[in-house]
N, C-alpha and C. Protein backbone atom coordinates (compact mmCIF):
# COMPACT_ATOMS: atom_id res chain seq x y z
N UNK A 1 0.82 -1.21 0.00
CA UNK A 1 0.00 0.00 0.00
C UNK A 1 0.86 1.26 0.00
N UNK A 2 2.20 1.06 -0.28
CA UNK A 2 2.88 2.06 -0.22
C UNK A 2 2.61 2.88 1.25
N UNK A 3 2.70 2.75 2.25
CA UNK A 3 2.38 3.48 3.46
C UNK A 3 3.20 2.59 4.78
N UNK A 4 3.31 3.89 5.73
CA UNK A 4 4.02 3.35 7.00
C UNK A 4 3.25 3.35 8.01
N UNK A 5 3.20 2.33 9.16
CA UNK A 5 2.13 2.86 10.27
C UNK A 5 3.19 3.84 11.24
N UNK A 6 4.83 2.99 10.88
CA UNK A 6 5.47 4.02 11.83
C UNK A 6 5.46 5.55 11.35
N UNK A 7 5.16 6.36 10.01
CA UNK A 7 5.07 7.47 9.53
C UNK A 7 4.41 8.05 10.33
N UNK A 8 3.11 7.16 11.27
CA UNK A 8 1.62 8.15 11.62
C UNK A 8 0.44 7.66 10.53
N UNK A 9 1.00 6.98 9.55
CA UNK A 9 -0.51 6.67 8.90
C UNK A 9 -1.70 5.70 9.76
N UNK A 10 -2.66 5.64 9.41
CA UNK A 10 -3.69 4.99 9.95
C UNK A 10 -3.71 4.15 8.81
N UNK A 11 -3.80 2.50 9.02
CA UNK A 11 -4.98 1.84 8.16
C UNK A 11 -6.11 1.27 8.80
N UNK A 12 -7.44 1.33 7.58
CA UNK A 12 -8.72 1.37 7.49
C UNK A 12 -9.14 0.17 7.49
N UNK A 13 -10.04 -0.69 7.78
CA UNK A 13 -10.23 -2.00 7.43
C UNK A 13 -11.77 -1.82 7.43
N UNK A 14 -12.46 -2.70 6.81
CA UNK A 14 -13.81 -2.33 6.73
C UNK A 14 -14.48 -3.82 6.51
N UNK A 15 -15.12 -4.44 6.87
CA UNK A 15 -16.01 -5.28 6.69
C UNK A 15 -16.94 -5.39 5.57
N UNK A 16 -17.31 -6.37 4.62
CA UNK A 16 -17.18 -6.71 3.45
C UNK A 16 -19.61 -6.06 3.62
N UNK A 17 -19.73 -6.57 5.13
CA UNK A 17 -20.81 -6.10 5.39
C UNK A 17 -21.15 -4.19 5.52
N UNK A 18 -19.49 -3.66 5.24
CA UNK A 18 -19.48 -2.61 5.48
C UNK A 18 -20.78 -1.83 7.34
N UNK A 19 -20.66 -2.60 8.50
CA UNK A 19 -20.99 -2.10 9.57
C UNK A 19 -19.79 -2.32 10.73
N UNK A 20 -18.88 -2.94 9.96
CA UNK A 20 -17.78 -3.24 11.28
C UNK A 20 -16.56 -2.10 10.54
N UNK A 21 -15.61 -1.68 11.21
CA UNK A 21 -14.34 -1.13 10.56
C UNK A 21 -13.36 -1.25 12.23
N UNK A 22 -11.72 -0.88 11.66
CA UNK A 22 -11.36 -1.35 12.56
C UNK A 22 -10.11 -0.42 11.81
N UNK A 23 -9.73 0.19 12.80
CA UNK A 23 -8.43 1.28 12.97
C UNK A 23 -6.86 0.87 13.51
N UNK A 24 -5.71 0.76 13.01
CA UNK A 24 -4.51 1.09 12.84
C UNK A 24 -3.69 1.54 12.99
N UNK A 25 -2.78 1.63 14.04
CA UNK A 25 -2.42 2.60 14.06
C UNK A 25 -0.73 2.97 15.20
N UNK A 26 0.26 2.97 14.88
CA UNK A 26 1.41 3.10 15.83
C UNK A 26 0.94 4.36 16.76
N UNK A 27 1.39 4.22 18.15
CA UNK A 27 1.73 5.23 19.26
C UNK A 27 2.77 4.97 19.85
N UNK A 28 3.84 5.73 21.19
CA UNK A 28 4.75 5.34 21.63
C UNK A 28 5.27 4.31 22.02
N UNK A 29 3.98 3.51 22.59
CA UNK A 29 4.38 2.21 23.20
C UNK A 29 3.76 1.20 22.52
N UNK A 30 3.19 1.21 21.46
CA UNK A 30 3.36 0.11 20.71
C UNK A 30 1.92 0.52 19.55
N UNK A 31 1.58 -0.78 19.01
CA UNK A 31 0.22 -0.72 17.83
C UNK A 31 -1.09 -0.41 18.75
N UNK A 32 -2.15 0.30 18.45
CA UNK A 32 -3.36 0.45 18.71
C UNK A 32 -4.17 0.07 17.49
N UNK A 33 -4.81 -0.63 18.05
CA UNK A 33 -6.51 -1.09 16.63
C UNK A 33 -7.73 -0.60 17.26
N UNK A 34 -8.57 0.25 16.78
CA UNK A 34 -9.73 1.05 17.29
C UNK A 34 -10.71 -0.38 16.87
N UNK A 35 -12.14 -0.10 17.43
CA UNK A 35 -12.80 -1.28 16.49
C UNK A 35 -14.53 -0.72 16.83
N UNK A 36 -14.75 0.14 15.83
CA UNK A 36 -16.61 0.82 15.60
C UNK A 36 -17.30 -0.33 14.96
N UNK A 37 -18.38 -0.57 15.34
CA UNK A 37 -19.35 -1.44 14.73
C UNK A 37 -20.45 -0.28 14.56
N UNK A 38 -21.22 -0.43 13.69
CA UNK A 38 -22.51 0.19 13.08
C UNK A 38 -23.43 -0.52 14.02
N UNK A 39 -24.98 0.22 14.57
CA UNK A 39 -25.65 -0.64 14.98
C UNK A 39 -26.87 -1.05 13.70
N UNK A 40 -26.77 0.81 12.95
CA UNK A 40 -28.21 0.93 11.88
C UNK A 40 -26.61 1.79 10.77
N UNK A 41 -27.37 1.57 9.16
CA UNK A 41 -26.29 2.02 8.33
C UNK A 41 -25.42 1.60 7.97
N UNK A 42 -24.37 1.86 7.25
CA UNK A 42 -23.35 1.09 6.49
C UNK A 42 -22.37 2.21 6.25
N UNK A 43 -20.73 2.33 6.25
CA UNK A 43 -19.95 3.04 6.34
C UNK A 43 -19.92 3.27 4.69
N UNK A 44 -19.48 4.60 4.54
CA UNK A 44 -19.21 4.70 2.95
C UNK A 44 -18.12 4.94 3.01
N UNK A 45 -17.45 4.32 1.62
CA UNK A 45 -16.35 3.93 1.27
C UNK A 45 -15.95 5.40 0.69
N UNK A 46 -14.31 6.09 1.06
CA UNK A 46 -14.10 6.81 -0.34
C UNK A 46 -13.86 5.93 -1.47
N UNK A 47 -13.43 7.03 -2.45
CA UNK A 47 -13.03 6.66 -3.90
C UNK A 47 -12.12 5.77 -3.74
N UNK A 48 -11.42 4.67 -5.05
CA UNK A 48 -10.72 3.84 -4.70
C UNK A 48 -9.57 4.71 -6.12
N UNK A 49 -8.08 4.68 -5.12
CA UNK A 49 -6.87 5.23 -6.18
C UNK A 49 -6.11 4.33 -6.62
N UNK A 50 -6.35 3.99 -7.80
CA UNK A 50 -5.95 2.66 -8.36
C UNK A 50 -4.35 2.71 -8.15
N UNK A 51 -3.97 3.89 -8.53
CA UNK A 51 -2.39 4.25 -8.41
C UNK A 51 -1.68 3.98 -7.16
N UNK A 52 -2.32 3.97 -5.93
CA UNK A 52 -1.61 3.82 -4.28
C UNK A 52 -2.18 2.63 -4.37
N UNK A 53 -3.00 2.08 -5.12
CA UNK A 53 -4.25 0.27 -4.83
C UNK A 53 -4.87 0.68 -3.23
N UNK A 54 -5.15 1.89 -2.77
CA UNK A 54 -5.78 2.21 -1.48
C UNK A 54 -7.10 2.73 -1.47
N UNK A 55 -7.89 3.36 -0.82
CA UNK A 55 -8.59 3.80 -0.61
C UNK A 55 -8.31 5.17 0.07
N UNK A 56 -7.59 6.51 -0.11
CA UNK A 56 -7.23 7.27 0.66
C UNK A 56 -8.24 8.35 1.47
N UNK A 57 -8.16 8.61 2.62
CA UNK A 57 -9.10 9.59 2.99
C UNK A 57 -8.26 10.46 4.03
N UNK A 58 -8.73 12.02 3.93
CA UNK A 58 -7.92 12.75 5.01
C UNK A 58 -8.80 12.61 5.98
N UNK A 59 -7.61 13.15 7.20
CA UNK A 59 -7.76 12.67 8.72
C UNK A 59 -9.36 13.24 8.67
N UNK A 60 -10.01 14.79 8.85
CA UNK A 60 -10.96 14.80 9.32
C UNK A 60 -12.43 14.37 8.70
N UNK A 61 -12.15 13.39 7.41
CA UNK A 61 -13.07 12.68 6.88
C UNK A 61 -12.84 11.48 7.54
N UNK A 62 -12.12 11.12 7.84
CA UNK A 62 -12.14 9.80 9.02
C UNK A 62 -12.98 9.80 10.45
N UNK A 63 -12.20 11.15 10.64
CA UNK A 63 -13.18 11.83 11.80
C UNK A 63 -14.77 11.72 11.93
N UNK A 64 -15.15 12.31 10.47
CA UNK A 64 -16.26 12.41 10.36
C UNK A 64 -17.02 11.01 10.68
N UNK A 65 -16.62 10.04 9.80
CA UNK A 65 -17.23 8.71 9.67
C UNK A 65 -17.10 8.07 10.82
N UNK A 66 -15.93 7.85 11.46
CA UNK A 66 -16.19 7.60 12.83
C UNK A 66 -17.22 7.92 13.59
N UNK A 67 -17.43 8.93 13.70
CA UNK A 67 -17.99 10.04 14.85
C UNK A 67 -19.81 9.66 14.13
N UNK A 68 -19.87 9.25 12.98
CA UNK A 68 -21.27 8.98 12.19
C UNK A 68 -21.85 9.88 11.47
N UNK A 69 -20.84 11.13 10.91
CA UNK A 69 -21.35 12.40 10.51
C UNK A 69 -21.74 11.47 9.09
N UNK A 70 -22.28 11.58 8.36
CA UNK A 70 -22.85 11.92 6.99
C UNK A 70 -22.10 12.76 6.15
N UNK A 71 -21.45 13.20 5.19
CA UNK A 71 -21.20 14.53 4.30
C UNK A 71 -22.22 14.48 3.23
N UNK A 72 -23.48 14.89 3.53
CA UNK A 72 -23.97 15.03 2.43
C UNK A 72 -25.00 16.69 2.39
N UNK A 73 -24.80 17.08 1.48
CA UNK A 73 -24.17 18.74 1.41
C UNK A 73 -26.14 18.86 1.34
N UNK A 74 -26.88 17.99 0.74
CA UNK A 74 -28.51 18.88 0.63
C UNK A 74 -28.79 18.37 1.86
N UNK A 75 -28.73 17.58 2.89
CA UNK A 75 -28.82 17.44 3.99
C UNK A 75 -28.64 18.28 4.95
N UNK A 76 -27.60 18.65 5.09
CA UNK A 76 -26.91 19.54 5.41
C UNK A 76 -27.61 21.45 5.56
N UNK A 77 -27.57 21.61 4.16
CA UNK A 77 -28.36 22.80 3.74
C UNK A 77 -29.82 23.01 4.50
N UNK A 78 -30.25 21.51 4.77
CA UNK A 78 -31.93 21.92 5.09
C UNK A 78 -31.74 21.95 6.37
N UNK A 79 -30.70 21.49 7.49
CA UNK A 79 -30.49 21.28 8.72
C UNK A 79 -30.37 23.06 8.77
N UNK A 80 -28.94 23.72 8.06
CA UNK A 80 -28.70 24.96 8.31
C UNK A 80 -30.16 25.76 8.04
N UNK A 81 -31.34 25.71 7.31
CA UNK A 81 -32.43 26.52 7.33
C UNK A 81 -33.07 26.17 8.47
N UNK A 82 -33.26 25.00 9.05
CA UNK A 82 -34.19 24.60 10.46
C UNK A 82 -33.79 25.39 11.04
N UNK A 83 -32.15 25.01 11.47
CA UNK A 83 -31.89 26.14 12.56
C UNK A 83 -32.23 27.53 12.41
N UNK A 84 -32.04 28.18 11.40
CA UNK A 84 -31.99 29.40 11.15
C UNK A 84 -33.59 30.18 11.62
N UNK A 85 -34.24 29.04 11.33
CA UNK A 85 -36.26 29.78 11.32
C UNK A 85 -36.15 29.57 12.84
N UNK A 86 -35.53 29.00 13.58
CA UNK A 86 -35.50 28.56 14.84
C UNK A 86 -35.21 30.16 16.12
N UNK A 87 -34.17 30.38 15.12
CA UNK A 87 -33.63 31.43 15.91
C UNK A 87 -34.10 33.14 15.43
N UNK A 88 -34.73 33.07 14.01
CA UNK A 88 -35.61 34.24 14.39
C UNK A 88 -36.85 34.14 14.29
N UNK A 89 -37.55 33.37 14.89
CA UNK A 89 -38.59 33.59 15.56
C UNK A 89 -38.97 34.51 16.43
């Protein structure tokens, strides 16, 4: 995969059911593996870079998916109008 865990990279692992994933990762005193299960939903995959044969994603899109954010931008938009009628009322 062309990548180091001693660099600081993270690898991703994901379950073929896409609800399990499982994190990677060197710290001082040795390997850490995170491990999120989905209870409802399915993790989305980024793009796949044929050139690295990886799947690359930056840190705070990892973040996101972890944490269960969504990026999806008309979603998003209608959340920012709720709030908005909310507060001038």
């Amino acid at each position: 995969m062309k990548s180091e865990v001693k660099n600081g990279d993270v690898f991703i692992f994901i379950g073929s059911s896409r609800k399990l994933m499982k994190l990677l990762h060197a710290e001082d005193g040795g390997m850490v593996m995170y491990v999120k299960r989905l209870e409802a939903g399915r993790f989305k995959l980024p793009e796949y870079d044929p050139e690295s044969d990886s799947y690359p994603i930056e840190w705070r899109d990892l973040v996101m998916m972890v944490e269960g954010i969504q990026e999806n931008p008309e979603q998003r938009l209608r959340r920012l109008r709720a709030e908005r009628k909310e507060y001038h009322v």
